[in-house]
C-alpha atoms as a PDB file:
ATOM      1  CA  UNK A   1     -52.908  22.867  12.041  1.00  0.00           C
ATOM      2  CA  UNK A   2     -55.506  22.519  14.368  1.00  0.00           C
ATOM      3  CA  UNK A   3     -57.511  25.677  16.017  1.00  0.00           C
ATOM      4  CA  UNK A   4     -59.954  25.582  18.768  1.00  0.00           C
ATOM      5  CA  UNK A   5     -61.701  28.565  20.737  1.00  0.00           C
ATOM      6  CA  UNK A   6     -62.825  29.663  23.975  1.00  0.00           C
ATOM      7  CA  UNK A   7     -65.107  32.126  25.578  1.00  0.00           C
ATOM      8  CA  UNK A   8     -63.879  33.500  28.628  1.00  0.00           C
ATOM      9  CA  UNK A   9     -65.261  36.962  30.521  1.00  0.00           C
ATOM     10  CA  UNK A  10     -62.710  38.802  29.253  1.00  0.00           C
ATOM     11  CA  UNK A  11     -61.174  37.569  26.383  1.00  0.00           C
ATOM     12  CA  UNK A  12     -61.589  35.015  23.454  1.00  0.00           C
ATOM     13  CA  UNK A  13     -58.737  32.035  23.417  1.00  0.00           C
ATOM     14  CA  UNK A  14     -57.335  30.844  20.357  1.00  0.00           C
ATOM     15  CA  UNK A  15     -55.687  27.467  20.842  1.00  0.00           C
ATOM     16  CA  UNK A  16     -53.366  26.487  18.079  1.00  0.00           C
ATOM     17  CA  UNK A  17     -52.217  23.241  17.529  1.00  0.00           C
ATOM     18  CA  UNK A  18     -49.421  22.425  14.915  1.00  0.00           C
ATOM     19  CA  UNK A  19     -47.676  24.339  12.478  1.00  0.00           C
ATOM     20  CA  UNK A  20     -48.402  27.879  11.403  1.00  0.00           C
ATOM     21  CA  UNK A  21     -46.840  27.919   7.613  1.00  0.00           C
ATOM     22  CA  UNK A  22     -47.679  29.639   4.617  1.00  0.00           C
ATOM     23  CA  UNK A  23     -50.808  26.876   3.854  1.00  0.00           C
ATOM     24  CA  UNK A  24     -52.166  27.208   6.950  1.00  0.00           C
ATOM     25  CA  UNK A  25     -51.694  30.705   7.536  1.00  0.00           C
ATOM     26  CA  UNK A  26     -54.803  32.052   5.668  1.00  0.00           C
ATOM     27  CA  UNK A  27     -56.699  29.740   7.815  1.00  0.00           C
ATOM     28  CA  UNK A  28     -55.024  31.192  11.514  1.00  0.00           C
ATOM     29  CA  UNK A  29     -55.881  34.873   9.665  1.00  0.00           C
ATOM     30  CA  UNK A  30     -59.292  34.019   9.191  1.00  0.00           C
ATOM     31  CA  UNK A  31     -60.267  31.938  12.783  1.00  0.00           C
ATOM     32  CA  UNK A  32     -57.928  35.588  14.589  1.00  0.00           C
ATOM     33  CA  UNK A  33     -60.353  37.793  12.641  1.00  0.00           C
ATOM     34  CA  UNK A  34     -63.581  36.457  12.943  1.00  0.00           C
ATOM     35  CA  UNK A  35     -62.871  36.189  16.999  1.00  0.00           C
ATOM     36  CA  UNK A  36     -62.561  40.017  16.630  1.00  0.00           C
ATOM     37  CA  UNK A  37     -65.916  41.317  16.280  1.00  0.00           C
ATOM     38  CA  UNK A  38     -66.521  40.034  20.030  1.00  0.00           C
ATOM     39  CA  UNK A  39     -64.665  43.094  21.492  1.00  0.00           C
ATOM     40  CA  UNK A  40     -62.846  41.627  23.775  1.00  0.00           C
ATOM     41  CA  UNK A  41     -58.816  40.896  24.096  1.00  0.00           C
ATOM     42  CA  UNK A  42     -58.055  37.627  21.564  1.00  0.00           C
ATOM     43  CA  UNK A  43     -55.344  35.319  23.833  1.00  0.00           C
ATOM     44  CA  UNK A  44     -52.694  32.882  21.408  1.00  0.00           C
ATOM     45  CA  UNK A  45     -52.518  29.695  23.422  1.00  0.00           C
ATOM     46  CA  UNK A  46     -49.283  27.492  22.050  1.00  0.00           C
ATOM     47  CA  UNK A  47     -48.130  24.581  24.150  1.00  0.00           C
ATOM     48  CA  UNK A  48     -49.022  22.665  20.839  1.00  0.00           C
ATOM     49  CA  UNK A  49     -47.720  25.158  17.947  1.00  0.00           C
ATOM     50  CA  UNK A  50     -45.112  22.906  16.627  1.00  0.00           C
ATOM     51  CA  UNK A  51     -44.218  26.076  13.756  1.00  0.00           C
ATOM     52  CA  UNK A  52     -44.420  29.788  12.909  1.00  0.00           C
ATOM     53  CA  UNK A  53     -43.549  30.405   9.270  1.00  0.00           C
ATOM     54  CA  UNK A  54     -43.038  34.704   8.531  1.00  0.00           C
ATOM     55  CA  UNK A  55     -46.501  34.736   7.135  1.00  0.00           C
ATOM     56  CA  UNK A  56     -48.329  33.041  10.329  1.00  0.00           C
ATOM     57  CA  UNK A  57     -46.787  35.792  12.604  1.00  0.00           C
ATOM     58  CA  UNK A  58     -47.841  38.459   9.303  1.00  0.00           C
ATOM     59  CA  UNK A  59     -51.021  36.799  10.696  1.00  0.00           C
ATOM     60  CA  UNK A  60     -50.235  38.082  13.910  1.00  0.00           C
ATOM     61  CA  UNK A  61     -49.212  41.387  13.333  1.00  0.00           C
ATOM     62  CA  UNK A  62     -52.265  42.424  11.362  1.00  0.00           C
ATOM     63  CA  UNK A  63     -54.356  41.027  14.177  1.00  0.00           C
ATOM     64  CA  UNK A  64     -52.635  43.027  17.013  1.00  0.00           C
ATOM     65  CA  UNK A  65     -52.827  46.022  14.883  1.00  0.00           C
ATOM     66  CA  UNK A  66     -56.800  45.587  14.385  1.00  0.00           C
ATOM     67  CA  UNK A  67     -57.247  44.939  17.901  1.00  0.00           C
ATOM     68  CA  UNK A  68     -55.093  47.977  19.203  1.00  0.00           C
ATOM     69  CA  UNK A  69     -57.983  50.192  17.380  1.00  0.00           C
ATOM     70  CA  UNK A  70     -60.491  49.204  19.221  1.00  0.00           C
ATOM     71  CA  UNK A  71     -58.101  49.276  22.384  1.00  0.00           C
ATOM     72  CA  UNK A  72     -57.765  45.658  22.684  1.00  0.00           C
ATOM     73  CA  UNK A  73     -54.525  43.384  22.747  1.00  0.00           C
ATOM     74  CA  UNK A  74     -53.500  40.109  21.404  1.00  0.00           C
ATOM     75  CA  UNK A  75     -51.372  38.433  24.222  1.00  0.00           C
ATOM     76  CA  UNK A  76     -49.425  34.895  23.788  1.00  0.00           C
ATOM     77  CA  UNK A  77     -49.522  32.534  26.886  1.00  0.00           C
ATOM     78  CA  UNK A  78     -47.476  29.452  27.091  1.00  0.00           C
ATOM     79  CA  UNK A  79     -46.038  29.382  23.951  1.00  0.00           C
ATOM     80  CA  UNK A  80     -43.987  26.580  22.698  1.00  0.00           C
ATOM     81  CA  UNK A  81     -39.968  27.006  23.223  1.00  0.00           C
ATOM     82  CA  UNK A  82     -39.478  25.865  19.720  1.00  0.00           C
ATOM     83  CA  UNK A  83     -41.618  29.096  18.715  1.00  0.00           C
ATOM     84  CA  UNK A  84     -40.353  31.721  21.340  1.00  0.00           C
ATOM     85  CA  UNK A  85     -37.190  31.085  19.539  1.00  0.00           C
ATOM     86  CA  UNK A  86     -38.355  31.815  16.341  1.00  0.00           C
ATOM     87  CA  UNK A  87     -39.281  35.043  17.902  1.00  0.00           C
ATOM     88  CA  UNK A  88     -36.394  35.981  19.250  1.00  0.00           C
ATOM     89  CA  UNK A  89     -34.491  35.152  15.911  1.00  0.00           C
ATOM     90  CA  UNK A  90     -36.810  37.380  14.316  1.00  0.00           C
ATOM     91  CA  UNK A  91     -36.600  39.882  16.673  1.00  0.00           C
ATOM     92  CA  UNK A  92     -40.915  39.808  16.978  1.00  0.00           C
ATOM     93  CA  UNK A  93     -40.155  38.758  20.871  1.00  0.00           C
ATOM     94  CA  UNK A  94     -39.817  42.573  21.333  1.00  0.00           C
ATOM     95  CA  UNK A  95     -43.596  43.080  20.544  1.00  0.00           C
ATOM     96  CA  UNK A  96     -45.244  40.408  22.004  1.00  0.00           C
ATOM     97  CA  UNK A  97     -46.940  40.401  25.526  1.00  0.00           C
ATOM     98  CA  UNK A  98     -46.553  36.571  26.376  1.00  0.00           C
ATOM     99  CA  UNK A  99     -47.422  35.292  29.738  1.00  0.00           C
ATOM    100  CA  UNK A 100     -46.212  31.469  31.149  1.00  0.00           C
ATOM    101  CA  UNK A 101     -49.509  30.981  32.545  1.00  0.00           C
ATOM    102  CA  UNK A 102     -53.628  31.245  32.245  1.00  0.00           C
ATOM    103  CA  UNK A 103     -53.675  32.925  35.718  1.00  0.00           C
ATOM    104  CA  UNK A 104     -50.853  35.623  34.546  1.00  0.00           C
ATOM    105  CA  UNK A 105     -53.369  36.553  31.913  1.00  0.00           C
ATOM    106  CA  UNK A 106     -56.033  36.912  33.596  1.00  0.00           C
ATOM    107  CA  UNK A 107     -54.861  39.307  36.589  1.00  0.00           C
ATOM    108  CA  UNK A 108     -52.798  40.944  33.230  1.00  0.00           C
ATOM    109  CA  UNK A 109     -56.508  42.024  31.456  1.00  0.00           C
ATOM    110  CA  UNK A 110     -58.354  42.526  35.128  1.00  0.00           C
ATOM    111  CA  UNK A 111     -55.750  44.853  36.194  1.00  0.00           C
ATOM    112  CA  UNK A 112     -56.295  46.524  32.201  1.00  0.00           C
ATOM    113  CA  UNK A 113     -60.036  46.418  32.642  1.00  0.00           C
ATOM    114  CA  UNK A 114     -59.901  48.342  36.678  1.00  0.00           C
ATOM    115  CA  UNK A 115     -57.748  51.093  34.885  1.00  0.00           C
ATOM    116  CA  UNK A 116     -60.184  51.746  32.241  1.00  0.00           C
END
């Protein structure tokens, strides 16, 4: 697994690239908390996640809830098919604000920010 990151205005974007399992998953927890601290939304980019063991979206999970306290969000955009079906088999599809493109996330966390 490969992760890289990106400052943008509004949020921090964590691209992952491979598979998510339970040797890399300490590694995803780590790279998802230490983007935290920057206050702003943290954005799962996954055209290249090629897996998603239980204890990468664990990963996930704990994130979103740390976020939500300081009234941020985690958001997916395009996520692999192989792992929105995951997902849905796991029934985590029901919690997770994903979004087929950048430009879908943006106006998603502008239109957030003009409420606030």
């Amino acid at each position: 697994m490969h992760i890289h990151k990106q400052e943008h205005d509004l949020f921090c974007m964590i691209v992952v690239v491979g598979k998510v399992n339970t040797t890399t998953s300490d590694e995803l927890k780590r790279h998802l908390f230490e983007s935290m601290p920057m206050k702003k939304h943290l954005v799962i980019e996954g055209t290249n996640m090629e897996y998603l063991a239980s204890t990468g979206i664990r990963s996930f999970i704990e994130a979103e809830k740390e976020l939500e306290k300081s009234g941020k969000e985690l958001l997916f955009y395009n996520l692999a098919e192989e792992i929105l079906e995951i997902l849905l088999r796991t029934g985590h599809h029901k919690r997770i604000k994903h979004f087929l493109s950048l430009d879908d996330v943006i106006t998603y966390l502008e239109s957030k920010e003009s409420e606030d």
